[in-house]
Protein backbone atom coordinates (compact mmCIF):
# COMPACT_ATOMS: atom_id res chain seq x y z
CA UNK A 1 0.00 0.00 0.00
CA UNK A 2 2.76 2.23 0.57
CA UNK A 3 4.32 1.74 -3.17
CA UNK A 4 0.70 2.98 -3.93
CA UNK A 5 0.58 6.06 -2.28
CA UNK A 6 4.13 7.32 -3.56
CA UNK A 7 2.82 6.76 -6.54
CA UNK A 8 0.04 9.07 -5.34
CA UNK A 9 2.64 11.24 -4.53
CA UNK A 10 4.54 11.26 -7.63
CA UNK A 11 1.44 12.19 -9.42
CA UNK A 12 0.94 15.45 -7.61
CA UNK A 13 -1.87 14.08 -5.50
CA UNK A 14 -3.01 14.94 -1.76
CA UNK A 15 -1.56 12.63 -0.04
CA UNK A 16 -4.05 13.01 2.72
CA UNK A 17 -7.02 12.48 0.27
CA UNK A 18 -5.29 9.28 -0.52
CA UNK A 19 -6.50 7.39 2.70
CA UNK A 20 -10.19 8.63 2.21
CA UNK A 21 -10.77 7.06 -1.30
CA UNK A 22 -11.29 3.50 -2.17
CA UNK A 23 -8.68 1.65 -4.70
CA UNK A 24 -11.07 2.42 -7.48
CA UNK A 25 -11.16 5.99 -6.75
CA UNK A 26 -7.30 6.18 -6.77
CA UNK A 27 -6.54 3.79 -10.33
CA UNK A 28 -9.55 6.56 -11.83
CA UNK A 29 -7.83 9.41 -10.70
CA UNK A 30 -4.39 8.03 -11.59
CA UNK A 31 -5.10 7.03 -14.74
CA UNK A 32 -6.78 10.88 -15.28
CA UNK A 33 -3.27 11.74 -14.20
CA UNK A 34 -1.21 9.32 -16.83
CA UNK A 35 -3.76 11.00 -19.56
CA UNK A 36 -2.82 14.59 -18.56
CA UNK A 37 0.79 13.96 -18.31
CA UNK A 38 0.71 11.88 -22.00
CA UNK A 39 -1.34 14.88 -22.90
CA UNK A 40 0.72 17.46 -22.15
CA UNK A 41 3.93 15.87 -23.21
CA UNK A 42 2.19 15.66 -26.51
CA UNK A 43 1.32 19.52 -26.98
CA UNK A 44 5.37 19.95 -25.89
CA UNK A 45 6.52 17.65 -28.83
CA UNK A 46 3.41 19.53 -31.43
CA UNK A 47 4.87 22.70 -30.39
CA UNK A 48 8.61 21.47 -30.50
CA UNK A 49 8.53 20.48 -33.80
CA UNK A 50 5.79 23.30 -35.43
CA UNK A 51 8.80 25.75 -33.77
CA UNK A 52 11.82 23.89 -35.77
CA UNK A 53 9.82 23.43 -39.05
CA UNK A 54 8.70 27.10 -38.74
CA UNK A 55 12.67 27.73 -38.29
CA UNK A 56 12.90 26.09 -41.28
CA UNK A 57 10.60 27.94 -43.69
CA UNK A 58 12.04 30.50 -46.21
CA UNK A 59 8.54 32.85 -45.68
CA UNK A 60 6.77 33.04 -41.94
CA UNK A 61 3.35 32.01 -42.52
CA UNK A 62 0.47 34.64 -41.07
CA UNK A 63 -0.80 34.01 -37.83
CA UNK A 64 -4.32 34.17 -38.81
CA UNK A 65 -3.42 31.02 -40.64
CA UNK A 66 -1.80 29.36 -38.08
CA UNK A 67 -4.90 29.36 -35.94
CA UNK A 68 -7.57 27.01 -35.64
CA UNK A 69 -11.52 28.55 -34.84
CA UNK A 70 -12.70 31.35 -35.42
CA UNK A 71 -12.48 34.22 -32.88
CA UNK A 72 -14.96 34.11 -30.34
CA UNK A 73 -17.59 37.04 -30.41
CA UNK A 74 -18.72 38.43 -27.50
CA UNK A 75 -21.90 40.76 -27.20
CA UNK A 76 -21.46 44.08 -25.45
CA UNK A 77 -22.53 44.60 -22.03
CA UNK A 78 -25.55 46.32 -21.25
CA UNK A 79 -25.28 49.43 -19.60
CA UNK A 80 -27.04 47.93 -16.42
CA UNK A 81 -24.66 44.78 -16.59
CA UNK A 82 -21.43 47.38 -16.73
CA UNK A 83 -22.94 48.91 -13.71
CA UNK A 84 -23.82 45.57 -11.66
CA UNK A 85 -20.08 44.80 -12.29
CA UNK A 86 -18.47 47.57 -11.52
CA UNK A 87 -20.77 47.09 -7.79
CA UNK A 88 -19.12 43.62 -7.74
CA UNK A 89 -15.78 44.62 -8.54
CA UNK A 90 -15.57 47.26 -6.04
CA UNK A 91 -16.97 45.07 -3.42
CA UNK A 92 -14.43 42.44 -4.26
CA UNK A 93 -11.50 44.82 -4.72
CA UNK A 94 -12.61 46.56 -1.09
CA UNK A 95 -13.84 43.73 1.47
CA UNK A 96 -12.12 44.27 4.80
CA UNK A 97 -11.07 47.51 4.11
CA UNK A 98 -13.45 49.26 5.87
């Protein structure tokens, strides 16, 4: 049980949280973790090797065309809305101040 846990440990877990879950909980969240790590390693390598074959090209390409979507369009804020969060911001920005 111990091996288990420092692999807990190893994968940035709580190690308190370990002892409250059942061994089905942990192999779930582990293998969540194994996914994330294989994940991220694999946006280090796309990014690795779209920075050397960039090096490579005679003529940058745009950066419009190098991203994917479209840019998101957000609606403008009522003038009611700009109020309300201008309230919440302030109250936010000035709790136990007074």
């Amino acid at each position: 049980m111990l091996s288990l846990l420092e692999i807990w440990a190893t994968a940035d877990q709580d190690p308190a949280l370990f002892w409250r879950l059942t061994l089905r909980e942990i192999s779930i969240i582990l293998k969540g973790a194994a996914a994330r790590l294989t994940r991220e390693q694999d946006g280090r390598a796309w990014v690795a090797w779209h920075i050397e074959a960039l090096a490579r090209t005679k003529k940058l390409p745009t950066l419009k065309s190098m991203q994917s979507g479209k840019p998101l369009k957000r609606r403008r804020m009522t003038p009611n809305e700009m109020i309300s969060m201008a309230h919440l911001w302030t109250a936010a920005t000035t709790m136990g101040r007074c």
